[in-house]
PDB file of N, CA and C in Angstrom:
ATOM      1  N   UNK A   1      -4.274   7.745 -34.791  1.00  0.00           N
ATOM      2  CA  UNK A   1      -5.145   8.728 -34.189  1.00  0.00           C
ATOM      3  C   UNK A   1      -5.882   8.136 -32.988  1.00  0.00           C
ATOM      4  N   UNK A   2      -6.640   6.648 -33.307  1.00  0.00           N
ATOM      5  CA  UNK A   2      -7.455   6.068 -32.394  1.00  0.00           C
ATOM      6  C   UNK A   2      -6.357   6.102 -30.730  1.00  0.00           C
ATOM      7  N   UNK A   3      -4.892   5.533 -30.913  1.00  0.00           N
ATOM      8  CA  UNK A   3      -3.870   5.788 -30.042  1.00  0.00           C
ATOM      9  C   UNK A   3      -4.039   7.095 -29.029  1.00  0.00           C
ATOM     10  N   UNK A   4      -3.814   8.338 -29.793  1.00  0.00           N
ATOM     11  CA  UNK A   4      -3.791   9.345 -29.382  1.00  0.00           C
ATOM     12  C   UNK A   4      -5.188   9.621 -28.289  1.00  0.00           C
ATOM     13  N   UNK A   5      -6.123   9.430 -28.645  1.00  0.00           N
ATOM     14  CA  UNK A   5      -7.307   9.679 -27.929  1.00  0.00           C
ATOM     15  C   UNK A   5      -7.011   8.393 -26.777  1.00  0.00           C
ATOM     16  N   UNK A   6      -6.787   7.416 -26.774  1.00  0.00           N
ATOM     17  CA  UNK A   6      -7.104   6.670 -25.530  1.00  0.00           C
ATOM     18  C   UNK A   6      -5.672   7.319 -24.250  1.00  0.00           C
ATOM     19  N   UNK A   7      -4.499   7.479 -25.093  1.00  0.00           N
ATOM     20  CA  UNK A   7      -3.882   8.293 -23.944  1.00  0.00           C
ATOM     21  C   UNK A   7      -4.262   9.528 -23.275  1.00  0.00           C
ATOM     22  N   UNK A   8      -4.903  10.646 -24.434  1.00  0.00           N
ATOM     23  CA  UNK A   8      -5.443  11.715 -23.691  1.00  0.00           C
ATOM     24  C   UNK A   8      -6.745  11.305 -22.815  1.00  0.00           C
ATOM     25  N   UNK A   9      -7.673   9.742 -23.266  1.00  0.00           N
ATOM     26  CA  UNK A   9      -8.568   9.474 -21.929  1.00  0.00           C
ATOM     27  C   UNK A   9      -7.691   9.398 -20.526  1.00  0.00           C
ATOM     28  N   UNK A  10      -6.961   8.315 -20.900  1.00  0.00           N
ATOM     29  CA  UNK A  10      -6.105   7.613 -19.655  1.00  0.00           C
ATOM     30  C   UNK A  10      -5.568   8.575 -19.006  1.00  0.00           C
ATOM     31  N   UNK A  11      -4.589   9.636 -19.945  1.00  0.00           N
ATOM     32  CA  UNK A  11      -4.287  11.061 -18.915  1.00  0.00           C
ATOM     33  C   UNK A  11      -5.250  11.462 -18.430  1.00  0.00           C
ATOM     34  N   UNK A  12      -6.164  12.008 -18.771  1.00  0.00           N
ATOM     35  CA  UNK A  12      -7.245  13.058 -17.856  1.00  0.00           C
ATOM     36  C   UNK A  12      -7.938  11.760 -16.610  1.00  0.00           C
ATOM     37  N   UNK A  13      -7.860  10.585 -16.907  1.00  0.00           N
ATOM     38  CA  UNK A  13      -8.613   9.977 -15.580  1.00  0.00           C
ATOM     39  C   UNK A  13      -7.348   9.454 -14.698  1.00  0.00           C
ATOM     40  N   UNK A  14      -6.054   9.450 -14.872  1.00  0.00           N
ATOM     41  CA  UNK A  14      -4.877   9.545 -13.954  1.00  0.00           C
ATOM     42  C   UNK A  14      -4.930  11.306 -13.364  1.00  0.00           C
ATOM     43  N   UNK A  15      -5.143  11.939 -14.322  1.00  0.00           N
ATOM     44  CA  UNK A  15      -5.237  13.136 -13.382  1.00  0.00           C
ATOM     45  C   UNK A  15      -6.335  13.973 -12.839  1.00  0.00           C
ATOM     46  N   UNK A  16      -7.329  12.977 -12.762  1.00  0.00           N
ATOM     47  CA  UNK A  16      -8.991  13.491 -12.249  1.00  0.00           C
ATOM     48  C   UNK A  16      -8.156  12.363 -10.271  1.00  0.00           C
ATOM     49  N   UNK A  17      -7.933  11.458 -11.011  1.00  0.00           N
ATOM     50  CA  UNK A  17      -7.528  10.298  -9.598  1.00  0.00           C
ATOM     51  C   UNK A  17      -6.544  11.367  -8.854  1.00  0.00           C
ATOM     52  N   UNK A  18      -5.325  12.015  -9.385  1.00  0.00           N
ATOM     53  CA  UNK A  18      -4.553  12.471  -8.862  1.00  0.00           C
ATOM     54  C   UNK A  18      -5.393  13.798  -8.120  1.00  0.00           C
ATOM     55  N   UNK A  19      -6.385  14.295  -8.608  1.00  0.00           N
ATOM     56  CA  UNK A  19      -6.655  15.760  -7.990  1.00  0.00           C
ATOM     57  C   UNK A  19      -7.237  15.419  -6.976  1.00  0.00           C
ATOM     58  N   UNK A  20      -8.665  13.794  -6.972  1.00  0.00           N
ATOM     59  CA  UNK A  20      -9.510  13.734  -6.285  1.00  0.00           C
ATOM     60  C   UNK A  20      -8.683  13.120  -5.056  1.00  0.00           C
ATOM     61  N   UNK A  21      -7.211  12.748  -4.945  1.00  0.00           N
ATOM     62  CA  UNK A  21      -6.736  12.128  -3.815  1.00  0.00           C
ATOM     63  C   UNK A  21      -6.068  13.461  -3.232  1.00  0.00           C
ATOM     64  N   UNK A  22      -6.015  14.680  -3.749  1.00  0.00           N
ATOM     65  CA  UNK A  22      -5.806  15.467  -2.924  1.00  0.00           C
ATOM     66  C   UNK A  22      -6.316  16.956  -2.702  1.00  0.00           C
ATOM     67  N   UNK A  23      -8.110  16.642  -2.607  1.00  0.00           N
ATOM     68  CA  UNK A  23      -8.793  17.634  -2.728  1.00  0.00           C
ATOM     69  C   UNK A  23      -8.778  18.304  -1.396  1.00  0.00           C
ATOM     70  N   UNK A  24      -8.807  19.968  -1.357  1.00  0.00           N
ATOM     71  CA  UNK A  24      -8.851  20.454  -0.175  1.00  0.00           C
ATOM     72  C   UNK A  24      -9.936  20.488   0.818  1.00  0.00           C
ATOM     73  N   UNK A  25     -11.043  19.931   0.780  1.00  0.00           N
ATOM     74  CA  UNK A  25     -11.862  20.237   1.519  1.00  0.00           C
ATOM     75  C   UNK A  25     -11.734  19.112   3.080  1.00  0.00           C
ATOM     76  N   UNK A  26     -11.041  18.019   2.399  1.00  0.00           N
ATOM     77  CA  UNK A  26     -10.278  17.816   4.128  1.00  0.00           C
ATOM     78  C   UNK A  26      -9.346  18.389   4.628  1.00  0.00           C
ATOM     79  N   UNK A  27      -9.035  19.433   4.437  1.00  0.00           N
ATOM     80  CA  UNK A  27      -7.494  20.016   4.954  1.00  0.00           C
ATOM     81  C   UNK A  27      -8.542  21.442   5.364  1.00  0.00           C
ATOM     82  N   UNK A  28      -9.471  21.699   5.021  1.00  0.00           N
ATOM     83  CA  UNK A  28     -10.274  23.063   5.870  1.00  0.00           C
ATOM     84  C   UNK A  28      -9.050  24.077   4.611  1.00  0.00           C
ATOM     85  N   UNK A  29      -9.014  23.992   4.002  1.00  0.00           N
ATOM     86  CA  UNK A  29      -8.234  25.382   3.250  1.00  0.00           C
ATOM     87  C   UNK A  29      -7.568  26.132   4.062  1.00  0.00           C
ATOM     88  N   UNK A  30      -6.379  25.123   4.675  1.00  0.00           N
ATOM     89  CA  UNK A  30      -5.939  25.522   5.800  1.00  0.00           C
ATOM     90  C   UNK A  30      -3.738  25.571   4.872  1.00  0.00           C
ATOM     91  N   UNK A  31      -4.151  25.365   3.868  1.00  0.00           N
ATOM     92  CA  UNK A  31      -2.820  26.607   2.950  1.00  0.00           C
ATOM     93  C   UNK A  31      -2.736  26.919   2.625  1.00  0.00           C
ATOM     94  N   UNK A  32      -2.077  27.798   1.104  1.00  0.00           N
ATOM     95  CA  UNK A  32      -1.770  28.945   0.837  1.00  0.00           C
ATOM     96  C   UNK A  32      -3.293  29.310   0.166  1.00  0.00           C
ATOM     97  N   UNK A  33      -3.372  28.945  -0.237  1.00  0.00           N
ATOM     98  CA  UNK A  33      -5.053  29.302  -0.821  1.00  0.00           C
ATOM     99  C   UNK A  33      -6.019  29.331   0.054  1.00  0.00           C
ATOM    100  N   UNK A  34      -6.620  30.409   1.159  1.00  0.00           N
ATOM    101  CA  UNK A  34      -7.523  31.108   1.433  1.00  0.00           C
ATOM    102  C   UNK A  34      -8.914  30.534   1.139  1.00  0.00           C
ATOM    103  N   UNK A  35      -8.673  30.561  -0.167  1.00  0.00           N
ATOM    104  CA  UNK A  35     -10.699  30.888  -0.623  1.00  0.00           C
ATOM    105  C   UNK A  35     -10.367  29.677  -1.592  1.00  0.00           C
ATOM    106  N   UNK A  36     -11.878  29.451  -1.875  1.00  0.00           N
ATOM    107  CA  UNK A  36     -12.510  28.198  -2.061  1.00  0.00           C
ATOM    108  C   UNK A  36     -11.996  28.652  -4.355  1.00  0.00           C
ATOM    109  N   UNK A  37     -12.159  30.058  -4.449  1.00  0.00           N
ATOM    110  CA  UNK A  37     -11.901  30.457  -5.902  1.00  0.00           C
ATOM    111  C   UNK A  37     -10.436  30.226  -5.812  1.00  0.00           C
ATOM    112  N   UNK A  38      -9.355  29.854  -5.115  1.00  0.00           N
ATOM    113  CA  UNK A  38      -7.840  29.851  -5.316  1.00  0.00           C
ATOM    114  C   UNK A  38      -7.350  28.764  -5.554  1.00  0.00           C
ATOM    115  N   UNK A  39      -8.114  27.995  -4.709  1.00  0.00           N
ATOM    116  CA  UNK A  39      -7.985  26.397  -4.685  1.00  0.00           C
ATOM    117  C   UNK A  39      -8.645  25.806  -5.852  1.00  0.00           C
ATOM    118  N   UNK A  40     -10.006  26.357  -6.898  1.00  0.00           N
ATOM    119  CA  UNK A  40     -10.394  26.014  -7.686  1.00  0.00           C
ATOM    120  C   UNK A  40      -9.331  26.030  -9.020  1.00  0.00           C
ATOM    121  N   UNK A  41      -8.685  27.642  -8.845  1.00  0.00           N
ATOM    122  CA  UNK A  41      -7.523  27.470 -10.257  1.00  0.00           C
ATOM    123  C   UNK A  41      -6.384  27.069  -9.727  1.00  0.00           C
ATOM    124  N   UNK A  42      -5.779  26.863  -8.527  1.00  0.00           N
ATOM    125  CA  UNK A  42      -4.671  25.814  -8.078  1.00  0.00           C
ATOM    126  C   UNK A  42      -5.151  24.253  -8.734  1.00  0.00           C
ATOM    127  N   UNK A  43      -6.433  23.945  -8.653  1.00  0.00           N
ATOM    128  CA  UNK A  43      -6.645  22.810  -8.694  1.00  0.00           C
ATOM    129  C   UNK A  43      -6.768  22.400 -10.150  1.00  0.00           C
ATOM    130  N   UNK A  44      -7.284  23.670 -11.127  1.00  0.00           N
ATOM    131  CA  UNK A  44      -7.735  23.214 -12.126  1.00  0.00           C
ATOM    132  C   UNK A  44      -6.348  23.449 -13.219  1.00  0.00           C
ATOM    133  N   UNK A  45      -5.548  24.043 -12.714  1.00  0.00           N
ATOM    134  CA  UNK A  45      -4.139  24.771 -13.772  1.00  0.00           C
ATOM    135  C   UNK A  45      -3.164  23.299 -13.239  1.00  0.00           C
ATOM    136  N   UNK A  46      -3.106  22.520 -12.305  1.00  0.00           N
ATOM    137  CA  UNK A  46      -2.929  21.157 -11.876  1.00  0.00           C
ATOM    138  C   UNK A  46      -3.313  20.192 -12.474  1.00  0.00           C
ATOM    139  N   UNK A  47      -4.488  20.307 -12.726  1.00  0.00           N
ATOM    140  CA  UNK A  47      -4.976  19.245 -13.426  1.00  0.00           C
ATOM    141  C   UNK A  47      -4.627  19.287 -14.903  1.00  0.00           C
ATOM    142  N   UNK A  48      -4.186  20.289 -15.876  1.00  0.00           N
ATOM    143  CA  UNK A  48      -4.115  20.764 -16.788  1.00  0.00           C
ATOM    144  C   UNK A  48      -2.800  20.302 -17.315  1.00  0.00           C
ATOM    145  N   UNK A  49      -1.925  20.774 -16.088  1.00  0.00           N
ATOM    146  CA  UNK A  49      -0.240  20.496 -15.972  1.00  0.00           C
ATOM    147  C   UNK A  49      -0.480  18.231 -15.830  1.00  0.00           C
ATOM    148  N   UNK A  50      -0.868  18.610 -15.337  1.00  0.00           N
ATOM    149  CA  UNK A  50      -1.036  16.531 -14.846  1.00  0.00           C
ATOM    150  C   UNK A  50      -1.529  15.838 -16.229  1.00  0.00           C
ATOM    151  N   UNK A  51      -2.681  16.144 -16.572  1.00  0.00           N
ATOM    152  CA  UNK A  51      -2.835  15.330 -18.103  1.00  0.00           C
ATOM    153  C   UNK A  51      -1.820  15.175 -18.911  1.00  0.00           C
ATOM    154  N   UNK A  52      -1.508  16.902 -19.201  1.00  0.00           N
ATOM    155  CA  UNK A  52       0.161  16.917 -20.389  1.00  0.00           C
ATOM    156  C   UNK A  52       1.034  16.187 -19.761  1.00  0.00           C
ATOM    157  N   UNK A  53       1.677  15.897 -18.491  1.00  0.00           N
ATOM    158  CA  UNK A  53       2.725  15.067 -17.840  1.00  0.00           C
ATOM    159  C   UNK A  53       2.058  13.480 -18.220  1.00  0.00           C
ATOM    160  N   UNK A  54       0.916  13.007 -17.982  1.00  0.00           N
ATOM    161  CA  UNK A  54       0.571  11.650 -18.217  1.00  0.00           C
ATOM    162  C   UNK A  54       0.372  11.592 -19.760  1.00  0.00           C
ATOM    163  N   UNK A  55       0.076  12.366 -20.152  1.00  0.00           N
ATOM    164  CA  UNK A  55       0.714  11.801 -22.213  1.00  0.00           C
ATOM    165  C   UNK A  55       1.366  12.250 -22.184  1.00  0.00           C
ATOM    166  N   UNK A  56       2.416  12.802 -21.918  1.00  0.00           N
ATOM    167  CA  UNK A  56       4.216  12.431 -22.405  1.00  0.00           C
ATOM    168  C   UNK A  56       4.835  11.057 -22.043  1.00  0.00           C
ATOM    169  N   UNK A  57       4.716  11.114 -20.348  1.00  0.00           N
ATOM    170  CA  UNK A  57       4.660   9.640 -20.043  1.00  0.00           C
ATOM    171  C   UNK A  57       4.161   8.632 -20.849  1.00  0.00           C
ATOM    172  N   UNK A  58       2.976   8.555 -21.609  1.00  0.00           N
ATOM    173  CA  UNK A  58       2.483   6.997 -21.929  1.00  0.00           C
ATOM    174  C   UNK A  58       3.347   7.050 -23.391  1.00  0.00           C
ATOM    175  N   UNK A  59       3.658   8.629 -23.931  1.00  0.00           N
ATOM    176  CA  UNK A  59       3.631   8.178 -25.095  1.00  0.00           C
ATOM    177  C   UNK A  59       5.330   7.741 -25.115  1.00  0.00           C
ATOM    178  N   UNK A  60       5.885   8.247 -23.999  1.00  0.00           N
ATOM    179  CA  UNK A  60       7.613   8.117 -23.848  1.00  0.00           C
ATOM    180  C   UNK A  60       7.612   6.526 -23.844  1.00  0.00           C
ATOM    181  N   UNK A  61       6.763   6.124 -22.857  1.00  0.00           N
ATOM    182  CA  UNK A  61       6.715   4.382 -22.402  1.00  0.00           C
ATOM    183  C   UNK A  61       6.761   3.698 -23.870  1.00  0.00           C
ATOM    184  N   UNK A  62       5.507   4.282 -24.301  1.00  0.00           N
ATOM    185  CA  UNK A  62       5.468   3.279 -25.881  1.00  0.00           C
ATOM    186  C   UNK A  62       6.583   3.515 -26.605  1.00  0.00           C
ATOM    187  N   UNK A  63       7.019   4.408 -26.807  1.00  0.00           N
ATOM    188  CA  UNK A  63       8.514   4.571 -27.421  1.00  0.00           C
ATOM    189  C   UNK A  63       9.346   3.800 -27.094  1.00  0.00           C
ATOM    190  N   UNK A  64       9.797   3.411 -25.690  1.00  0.00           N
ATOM    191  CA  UNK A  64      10.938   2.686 -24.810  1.00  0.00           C
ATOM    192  C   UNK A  64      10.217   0.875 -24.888  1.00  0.00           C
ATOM    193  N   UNK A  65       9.130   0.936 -24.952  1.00  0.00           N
ATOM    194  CA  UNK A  65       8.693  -0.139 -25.664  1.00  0.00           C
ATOM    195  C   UNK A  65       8.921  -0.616 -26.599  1.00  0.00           C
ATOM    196  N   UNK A  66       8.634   0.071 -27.915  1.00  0.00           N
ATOM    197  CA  UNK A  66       8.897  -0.167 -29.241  1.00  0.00           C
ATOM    198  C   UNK A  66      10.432  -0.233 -29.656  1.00  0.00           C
ATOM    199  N   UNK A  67      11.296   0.678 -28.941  1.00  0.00           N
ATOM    200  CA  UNK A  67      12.597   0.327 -29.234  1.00  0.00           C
ATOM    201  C   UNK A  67      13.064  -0.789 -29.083  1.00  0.00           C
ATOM    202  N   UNK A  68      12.393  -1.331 -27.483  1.00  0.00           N
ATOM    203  CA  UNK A  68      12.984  -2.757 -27.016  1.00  0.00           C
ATOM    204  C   UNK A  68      12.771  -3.935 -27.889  1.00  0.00           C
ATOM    205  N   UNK A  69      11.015  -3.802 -28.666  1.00  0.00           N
ATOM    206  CA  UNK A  69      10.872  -4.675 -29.862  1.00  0.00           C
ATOM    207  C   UNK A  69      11.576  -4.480 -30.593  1.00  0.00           C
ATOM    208  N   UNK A  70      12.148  -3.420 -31.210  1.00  0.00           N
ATOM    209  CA  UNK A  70      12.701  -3.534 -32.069  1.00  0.00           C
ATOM    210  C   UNK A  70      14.328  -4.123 -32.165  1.00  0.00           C
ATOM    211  N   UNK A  71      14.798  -4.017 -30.793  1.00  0.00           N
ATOM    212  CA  UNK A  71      15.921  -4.447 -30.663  1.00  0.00           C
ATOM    213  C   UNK A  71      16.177  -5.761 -30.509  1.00  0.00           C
ATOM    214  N   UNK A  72      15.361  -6.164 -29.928  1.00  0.00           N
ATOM    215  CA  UNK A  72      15.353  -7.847 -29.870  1.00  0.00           C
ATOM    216  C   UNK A  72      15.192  -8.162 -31.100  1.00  0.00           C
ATOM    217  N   UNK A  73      13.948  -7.788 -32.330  1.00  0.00           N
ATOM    218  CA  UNK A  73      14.112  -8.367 -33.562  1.00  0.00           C
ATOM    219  C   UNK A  73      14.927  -8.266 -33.963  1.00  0.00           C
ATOM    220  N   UNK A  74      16.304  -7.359 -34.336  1.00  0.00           N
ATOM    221  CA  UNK A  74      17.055  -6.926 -34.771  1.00  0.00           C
ATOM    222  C   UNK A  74      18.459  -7.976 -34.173  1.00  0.00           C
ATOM    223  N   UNK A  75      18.439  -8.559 -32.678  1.00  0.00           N
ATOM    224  CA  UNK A  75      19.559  -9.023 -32.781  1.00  0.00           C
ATOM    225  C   UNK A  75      20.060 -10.614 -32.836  1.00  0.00           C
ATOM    226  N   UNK A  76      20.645 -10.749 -33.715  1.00  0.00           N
ATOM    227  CA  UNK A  76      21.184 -12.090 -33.739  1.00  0.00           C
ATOM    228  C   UNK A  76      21.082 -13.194 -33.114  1.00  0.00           C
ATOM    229  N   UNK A  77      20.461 -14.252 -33.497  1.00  0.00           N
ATOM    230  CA  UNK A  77      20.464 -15.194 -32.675  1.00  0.00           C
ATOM    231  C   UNK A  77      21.263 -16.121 -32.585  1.00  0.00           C
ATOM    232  N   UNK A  78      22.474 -16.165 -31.503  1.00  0.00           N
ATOM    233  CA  UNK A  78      23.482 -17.090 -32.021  1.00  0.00           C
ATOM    234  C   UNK A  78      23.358 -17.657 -31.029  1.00  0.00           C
ATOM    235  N   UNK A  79      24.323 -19.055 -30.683  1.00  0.00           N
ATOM    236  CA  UNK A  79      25.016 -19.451 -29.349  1.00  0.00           C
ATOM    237  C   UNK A  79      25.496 -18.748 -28.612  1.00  0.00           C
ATOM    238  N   UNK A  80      26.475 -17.931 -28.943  1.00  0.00           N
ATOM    239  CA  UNK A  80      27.467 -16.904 -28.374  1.00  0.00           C
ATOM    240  C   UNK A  80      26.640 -15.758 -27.691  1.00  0.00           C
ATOM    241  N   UNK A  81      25.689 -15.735 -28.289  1.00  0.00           N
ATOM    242  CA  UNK A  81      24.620 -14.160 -27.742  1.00  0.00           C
ATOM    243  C   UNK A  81      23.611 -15.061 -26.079  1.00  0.00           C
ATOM    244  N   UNK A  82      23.238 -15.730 -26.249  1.00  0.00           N
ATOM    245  CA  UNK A  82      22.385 -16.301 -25.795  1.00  0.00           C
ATOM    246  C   UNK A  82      23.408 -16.983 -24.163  1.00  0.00           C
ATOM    247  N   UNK A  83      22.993 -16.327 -22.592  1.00  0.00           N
ATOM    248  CA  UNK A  83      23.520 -17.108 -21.575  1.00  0.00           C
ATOM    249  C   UNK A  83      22.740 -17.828 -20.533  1.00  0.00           C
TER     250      UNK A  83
END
């Protein structure tokens, strides 16, 4: 459980970093979003989509992690394996 919560931290502050590097108020709301309310739920249905993408990611990584431990324990240590 303790797991679960530090990825959903780590997601939401990878995707607070991701929104704040591309907030509109240097661009003058000069695309498709008009008004300052369009860009708020562009920004916030983004941010929403970005957390769920960064815990799938961490939790895919630890997976592709754990397999790799597990595969190395798992294989033989011979002469023949080893170059």
């Amino acid at each position: 459980m303790a797991q679960r919560v530090i990825d959903l931290v780590l997601s939401a502050i990878a995707a607070l970093v991701s929104v704040l590097l591309s907030w509109p108020y240097w661009r003058g709301y000069s695309y498709w979003a008009e008004s300052p309310g369009m860009w708020r739920l562009y920004f916030g249905l983004g941010f929403v989509l970005a957390v769920y993408v960064f815990y799938v990611f961490l939790g895919s990584l630890r997976t592709l992690f754990l397999h790799d431990a597990q595969g190395r324990n798992a294989a033989p240590s011979s002469p023949e394996n080893e170059s």
